[in-house]
Protein backbone atom coordinates (compact mmCIF):
# COMPACT_ATOMS: atom_id res chain seq x y z
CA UNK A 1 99.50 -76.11 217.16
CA UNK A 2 98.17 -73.15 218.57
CA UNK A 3 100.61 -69.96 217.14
CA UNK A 4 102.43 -67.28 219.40
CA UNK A 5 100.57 -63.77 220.01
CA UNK A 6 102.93 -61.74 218.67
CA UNK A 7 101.58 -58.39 217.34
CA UNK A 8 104.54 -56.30 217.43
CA UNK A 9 106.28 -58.58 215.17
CA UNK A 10 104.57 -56.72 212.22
CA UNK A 11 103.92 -53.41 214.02
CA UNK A 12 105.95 -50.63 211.73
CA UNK A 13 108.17 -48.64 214.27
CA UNK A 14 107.73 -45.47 215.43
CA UNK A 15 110.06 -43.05 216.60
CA UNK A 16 108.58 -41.29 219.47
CA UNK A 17 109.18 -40.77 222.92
CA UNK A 18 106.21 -41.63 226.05
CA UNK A 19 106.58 -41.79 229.51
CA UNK A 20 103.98 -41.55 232.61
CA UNK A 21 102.95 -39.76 235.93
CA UNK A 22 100.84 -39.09 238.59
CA UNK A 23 98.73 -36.33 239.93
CA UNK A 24 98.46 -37.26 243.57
CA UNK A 25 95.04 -37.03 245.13
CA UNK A 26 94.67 -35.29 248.90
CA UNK A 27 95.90 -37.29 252.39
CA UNK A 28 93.28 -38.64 254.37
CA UNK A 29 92.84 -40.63 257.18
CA UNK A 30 91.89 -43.96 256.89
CA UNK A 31 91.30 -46.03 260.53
CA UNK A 32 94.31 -43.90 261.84
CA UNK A 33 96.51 -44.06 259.35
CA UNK A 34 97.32 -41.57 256.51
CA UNK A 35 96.28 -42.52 252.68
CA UNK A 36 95.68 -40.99 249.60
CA UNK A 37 92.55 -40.54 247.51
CA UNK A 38 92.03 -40.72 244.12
CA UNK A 39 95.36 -39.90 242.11
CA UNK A 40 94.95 -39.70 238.36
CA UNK A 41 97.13 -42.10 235.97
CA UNK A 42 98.52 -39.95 233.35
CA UNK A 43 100.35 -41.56 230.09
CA UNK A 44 102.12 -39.23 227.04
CA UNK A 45 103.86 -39.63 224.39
CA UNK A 46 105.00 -37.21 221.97
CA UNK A 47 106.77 -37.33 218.28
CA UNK A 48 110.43 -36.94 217.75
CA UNK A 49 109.58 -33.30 216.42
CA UNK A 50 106.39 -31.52 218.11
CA UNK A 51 105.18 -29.43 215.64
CA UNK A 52 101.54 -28.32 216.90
CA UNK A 53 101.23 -25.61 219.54
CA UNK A 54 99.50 -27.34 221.99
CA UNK A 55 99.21 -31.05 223.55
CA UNK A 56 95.80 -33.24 223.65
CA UNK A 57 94.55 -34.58 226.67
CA UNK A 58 92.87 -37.27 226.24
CA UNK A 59 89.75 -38.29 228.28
CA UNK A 60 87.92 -42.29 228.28
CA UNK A 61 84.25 -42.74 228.58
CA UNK A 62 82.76 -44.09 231.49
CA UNK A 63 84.46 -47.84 232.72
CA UNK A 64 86.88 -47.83 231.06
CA UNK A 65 90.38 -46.42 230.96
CA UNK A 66 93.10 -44.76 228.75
CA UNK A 67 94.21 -47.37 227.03
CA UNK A 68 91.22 -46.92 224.39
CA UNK A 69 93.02 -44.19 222.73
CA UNK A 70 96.09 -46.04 222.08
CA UNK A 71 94.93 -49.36 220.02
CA UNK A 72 91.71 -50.43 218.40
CA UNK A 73 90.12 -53.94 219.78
CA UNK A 74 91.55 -55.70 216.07
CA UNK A 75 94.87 -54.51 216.64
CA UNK A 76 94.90 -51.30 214.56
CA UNK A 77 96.88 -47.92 215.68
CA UNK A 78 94.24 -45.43 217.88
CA UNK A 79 93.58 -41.73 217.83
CA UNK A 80 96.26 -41.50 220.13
CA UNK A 81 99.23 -42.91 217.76
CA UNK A 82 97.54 -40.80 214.37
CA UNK A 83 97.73 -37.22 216.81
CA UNK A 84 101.34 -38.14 217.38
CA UNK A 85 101.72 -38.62 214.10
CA UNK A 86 100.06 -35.21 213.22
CA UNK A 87 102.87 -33.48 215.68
CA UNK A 88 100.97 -33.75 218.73
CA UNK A 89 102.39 -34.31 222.62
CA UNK A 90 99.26 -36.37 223.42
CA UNK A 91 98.24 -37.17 227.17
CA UNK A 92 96.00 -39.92 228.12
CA UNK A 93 94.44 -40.32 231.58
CA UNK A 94 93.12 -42.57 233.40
CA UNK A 95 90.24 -40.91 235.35
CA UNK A 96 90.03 -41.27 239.12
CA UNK A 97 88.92 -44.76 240.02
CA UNK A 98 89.45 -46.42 236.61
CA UNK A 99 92.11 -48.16 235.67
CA UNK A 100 95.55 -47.37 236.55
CA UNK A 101 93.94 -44.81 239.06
CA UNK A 102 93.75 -46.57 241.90
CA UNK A 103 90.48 -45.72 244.70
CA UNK A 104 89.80 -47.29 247.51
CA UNK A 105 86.36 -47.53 249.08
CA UNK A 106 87.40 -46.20 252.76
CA UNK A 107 88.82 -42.96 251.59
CA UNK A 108 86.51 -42.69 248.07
CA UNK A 109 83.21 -43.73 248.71
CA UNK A 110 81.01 -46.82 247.46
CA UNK A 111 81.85 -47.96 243.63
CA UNK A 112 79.06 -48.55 241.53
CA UNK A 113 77.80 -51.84 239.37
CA UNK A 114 80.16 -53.66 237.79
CA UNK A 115 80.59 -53.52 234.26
CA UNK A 116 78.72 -56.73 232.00
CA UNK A 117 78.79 -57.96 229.01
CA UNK A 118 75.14 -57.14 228.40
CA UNK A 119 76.19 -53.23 229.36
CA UNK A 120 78.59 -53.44 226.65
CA UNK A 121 76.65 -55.00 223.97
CA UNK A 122 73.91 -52.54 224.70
CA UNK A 123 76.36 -49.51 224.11
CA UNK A 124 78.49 -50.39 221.57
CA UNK A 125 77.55 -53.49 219.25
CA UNK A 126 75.24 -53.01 215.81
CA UNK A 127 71.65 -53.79 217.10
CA UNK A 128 68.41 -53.01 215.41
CA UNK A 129 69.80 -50.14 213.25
CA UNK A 130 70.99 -51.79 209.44
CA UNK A 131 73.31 -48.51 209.14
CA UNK A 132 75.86 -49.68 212.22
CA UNK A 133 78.20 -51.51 209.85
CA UNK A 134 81.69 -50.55 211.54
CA UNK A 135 82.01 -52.56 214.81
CA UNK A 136 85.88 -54.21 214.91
CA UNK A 137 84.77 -57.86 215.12
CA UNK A 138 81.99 -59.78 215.39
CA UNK A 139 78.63 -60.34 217.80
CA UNK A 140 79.65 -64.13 217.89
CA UNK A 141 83.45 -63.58 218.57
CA UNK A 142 83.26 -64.59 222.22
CA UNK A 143 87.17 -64.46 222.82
CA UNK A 144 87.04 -61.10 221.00
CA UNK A 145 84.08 -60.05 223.56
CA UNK A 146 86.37 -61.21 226.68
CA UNK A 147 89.13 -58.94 225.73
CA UNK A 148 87.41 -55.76 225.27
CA UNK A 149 85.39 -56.29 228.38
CA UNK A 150 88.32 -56.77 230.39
CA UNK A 151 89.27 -53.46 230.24
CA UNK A 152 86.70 -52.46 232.02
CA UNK A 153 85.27 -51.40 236.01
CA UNK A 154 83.13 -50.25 237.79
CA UNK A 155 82.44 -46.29 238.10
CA UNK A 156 82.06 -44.47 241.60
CA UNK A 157 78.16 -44.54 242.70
CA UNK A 158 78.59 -41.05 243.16
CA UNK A 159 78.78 -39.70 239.99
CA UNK A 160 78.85 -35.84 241.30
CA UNK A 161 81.88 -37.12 243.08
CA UNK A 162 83.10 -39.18 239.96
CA UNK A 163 83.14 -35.65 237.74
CA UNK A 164 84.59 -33.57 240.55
CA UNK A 165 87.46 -35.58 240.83
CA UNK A 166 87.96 -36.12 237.07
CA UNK A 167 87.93 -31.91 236.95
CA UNK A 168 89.86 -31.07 240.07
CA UNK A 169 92.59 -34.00 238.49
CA UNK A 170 92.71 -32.43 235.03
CA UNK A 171 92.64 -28.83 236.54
CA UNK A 172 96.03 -29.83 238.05
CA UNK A 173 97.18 -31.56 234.94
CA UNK A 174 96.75 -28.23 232.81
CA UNK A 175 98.85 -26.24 235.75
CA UNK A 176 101.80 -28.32 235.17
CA UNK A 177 101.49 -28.75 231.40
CA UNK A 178 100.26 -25.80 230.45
CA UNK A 179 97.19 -24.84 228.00
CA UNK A 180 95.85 -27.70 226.12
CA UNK A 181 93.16 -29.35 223.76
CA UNK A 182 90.65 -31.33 225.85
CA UNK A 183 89.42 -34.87 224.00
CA UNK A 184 86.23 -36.54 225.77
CA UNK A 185 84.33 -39.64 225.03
CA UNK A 186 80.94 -40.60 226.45
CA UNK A 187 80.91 -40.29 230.15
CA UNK A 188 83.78 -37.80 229.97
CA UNK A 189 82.07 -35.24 228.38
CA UNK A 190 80.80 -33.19 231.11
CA UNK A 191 84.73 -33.67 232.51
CA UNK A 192 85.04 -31.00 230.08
CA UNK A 193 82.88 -28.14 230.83
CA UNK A 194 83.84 -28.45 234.71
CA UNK A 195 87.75 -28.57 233.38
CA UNK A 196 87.20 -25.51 231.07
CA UNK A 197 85.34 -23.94 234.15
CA UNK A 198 88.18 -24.64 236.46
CA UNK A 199 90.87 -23.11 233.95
CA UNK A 200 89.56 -21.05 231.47
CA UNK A 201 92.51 -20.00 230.46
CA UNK A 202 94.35 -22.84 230.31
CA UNK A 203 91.67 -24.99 227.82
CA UNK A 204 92.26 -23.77 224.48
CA UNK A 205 89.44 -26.05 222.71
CA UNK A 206 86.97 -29.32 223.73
CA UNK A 207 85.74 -31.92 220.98
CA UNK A 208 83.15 -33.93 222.72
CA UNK A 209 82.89 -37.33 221.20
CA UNK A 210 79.44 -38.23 221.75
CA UNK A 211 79.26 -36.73 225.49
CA UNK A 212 77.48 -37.75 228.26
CA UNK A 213 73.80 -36.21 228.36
CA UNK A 214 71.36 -34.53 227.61
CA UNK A 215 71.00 -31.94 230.36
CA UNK A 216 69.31 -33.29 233.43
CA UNK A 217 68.81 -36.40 232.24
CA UNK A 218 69.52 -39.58 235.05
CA UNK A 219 71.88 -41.79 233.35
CA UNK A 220 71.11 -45.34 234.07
CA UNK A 221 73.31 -47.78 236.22
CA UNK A 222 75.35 -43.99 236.81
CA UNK A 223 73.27 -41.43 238.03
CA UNK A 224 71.83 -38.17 237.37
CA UNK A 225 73.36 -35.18 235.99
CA UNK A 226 72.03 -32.94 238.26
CA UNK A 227 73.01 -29.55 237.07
CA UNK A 228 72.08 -29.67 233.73
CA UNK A 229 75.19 -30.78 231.66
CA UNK A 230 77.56 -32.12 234.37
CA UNK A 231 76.55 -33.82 237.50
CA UNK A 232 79.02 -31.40 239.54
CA UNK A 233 78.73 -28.01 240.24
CA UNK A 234 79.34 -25.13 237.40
CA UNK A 235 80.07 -21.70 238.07
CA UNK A 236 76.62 -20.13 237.01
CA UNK A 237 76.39 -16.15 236.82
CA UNK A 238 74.48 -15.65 238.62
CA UNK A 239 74.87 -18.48 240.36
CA UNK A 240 72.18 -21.67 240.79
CA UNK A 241 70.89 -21.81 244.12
CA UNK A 242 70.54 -25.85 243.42
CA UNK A 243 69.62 -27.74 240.48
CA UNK A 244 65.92 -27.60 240.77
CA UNK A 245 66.44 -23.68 240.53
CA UNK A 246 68.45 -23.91 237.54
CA UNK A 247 65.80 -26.85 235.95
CA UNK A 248 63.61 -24.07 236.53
CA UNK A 249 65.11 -21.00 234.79
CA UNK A 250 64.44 -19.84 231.59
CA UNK A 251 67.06 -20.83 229.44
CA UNK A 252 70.40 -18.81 229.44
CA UNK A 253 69.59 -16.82 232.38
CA UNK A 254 72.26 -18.60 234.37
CA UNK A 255 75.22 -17.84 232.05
CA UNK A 256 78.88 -20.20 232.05
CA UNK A 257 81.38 -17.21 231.58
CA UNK A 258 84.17 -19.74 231.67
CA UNK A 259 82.75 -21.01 228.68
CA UNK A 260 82.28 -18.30 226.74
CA UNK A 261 84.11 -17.73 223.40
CA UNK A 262 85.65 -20.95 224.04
CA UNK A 263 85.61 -23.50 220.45
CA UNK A 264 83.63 -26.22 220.90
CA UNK A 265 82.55 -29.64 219.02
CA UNK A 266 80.20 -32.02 219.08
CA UNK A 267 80.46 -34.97 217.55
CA UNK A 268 77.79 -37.33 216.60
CA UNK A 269 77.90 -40.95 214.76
CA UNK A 270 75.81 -42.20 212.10
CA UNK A 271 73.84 -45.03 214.09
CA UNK A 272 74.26 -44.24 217.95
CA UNK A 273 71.41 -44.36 220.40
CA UNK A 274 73.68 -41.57 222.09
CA UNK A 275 73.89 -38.79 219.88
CA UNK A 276 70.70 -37.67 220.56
CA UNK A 277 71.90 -36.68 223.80
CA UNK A 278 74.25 -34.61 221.67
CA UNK A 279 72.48 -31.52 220.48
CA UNK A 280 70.29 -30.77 223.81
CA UNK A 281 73.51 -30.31 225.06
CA UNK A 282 74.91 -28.20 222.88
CA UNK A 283 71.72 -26.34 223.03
CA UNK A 284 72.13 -25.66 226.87
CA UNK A 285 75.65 -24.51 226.55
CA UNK A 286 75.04 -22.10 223.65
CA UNK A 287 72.12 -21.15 225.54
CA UNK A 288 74.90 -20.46 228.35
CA UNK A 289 77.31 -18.44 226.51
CA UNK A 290 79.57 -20.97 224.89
CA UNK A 291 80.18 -21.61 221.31
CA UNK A 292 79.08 -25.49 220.75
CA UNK A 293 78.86 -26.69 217.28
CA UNK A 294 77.33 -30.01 216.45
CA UNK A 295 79.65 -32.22 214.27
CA UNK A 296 77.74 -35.27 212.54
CA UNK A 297 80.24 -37.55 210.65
CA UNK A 298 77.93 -38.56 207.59
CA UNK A 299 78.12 -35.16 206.86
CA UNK A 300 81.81 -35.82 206.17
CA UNK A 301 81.29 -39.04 204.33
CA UNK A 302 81.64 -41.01 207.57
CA UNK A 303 79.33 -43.82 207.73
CA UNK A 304 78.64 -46.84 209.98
CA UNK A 305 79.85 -45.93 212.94
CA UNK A 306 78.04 -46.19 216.67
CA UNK A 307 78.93 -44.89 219.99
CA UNK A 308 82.54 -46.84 220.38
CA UNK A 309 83.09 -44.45 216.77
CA UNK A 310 87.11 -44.13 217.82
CA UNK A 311 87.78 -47.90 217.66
CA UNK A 312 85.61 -48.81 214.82
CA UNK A 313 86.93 -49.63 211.29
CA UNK A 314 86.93 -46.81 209.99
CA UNK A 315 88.41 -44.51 212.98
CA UNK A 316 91.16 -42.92 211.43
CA UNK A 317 88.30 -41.25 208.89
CA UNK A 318 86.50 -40.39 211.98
CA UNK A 319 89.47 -38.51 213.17
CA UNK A 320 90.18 -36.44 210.23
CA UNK A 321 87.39 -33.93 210.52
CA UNK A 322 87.78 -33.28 214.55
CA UNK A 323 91.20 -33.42 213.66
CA UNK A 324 90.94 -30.52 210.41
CA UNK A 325 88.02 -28.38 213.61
CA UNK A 326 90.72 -28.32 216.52
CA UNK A 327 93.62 -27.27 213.97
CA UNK A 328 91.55 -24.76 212.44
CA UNK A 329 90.75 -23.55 216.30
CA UNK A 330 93.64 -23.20 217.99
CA UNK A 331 96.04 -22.61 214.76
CA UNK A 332 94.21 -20.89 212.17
CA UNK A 333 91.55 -18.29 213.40
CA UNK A 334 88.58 -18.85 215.41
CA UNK A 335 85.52 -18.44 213.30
C-alpha cells in the first residue's frame, strides 16, 4: 500500500509571518484590447521579530522560479527559511515570464526553448568531475528527476529583454520596500548590476551565486550578453556607443559609477563548469569601478558542491559564509 505524502507532518513549526504581491507590468494593446505585460510575482516572509536592518531579495537562475529558495529537492528547509531565521524579511521573486509571472507572447515577445531534462542534467548533476559529491538525490531517481524539472520554463528569446524587465521589476520593488540586499543565482546575476544601476541608492549589497557570464560571452540556448556583463544596457561613463565599442575599449575606460563603492560577492563552488565564468566577471566590474570579491567555498571548508550549490546537501554550510560577508557589509563596516 502505497503511503500518504505528507511532509508537513514532521516539519517543526515556525512562527513567522509571509504574504505576496505584485508589481504590475505597463498596459498595452493587444488586438484592440488593453493587457498587461510582464508583472513580477513577489513572495515574503519575515520572522516574528526582524532583527537585521535590511530585507533580502531574492533572485532564481534562469527557468526556473522562486520557489528554489524556499525548499531543497529532498525536502530540507532553503536559504530562504535559514535568512528568516537569522532575522531577515526575505523577498522572493519570480522574474518576469517565469513562474508565477505570467507573459504572454502578443504583448512580450517570442519565449525561448523549453527547458529538458538533458539541460538540467548538464547544469546541475555530478558528471565527469569525482569532487561533485553533494547533489540531493540520485542520477537514477527518475521520479526525483520529474519533480525538479517541473519547476521549470522556458526563458524569453530575448534575453536583453529578459534582463530589462527583471531590472525595471526589481527597480520598482526597492521603491516600495525600501533599500535592500540583492541575492542572484545563475542567470540572475547580471539582474543585479542593471538593479544596482537603476537604484544605487537603494541596493545596499549583491552576492552573486555563481552569476551568469563571463563578459561577452553568448550563452547557449539564451543568448548573448552583449554589453559585457549583462545583456541590457548599463550606464557607462562615458557612455558605450554599442557593444562592439565597449568590446573594444581598453579595460575600465567605460566606468559603472552606480557601482562604485558598492560590496560585492562572488561566489564560486567546488566542482561547477560555471564558476569560471565567475572571476572574468568580477574582473570587468572591478575594472569598472565596483568592489567585486571572489568567494570560493572550499576555501571555507565547503566541499562538493556544483552549480545548483543552494539546494545541495550541504546548503545551509554554503550559506554561512555569504551569510557572515553581507552581515559584515551592511552591519559592521565596509572593508
Amino acid at each position: 500500500m502505497t503511503s500518504t505524502f505528507a511532509p508537513w507532518i514532521d516539519a517543526p513549526p515556525r512562527l513567522v509571518r509571509r504574504g505576496h504581491f505584485w508589481i504590475p507590468g505597463e498596459r498595452v494593446p493587444v488586438d484592440g484590447r488593453t493587457c498587461q505585460t510582464a508583472p513580477m510575482f513577489v513572495e515574503w516572509e519575515a520572522p516574528d521579530r526582524i532583527t537585521r536592518p535590511y530585507p533580502i531579495v531574492l533572485m532564481h537562475g534562469g527557468g526556473f522560479q522562486g520557489t528554489e529558495w524556499f525548499d531543497t529537492p529532498d525536502g530540507r528547509p532553503g536559504w530562504a527559511q535559514r535568512l528568516v531565521e537569522a532575522g531577515y524579511v526575505v523577498l522572493a521573486v519570480d522574474r518576469p515570464g517565469h513562474g508565477r509571472s505570467p507573459l504572454h507572447v502578443a504583448a512580450t515577445g517570442a519565449m525561448g526553448p523549453p527547458f529538458s531534462y538533458e539541460g538540467g542534467r548538464a547544469i546541475y548533476f555530478p558528471g565527469d568531475d569525482p569532487r561533485h559529491t553533494r547533489w540531493p538525490f540520485a542520477s537514477d531517481d527518475d521520479a526525483a528527476m520529474d519533480e525538479f524539472i517541473a519547476g521549470y520554463g522556458p526563458l524569453p528569446a530575448d534575453l536583453a529583454l529578459s534582463q530589462t524587465l527583471d531590472a525595471d521589476r526589481t527597480a520598482v520593488l526597492l521603491d516600495r520596500i525600501g533599500p535592500a540586499v540583492l541575492v542572484t543565482h545563475s542567470a540572475s546575476g547580471p539582474d543585479g548590476w542593471l538593479i544596482a544601476d537603476r537604484r544605487p541608492q537603494l541596493v545596499r549589497a549583491i552576492a552573486a551565486i555563481e552569476p551568469m557570464g563571463p563578459p561577452f560571452a553568448t550563452i547557449p540556448n539564451i543568448g548573448p550578453m552583449s554589453w559585457g556583463p549583462t545583456a541590457a544596457p548599463l550606464r557607462f561613463d562615458p557612455p558605450a556607443s554599442d557593444p562592439d565599442a565597449l568590446r573594444a575599449a581598453p579595460a575600465g575606460h567605460h566606468r559603472l559609477p552606480a557601482l562604485q563603492d558598492l560590496p560585492i560577492l562572488i561566489v564560486t563552488a567546488e566542482a561547477s563548469a560555471f564558476a569560471a565564468a565567475s572571476p572574468p566577471t568580477a574582473a570587468f566590474l572591478n575594472a569598472a569601478g565596483a568592489s567585486a570579491e571572489l568567494l570560493a567555498l572550499p576555501d571555507h571548508g565547503v566541499h562538493g558542491n556544483g552549480h545548483g550549490l543552494i539546494y545541495e546537501t550541504n546548503s545551509d554550510a554554503a550559506l554561512k559564509p555569504v551569510l557572515d560577508w553581507i552581515i559584515r557589509k551592511t552591519e559592521v563596516t565596509r572593508d
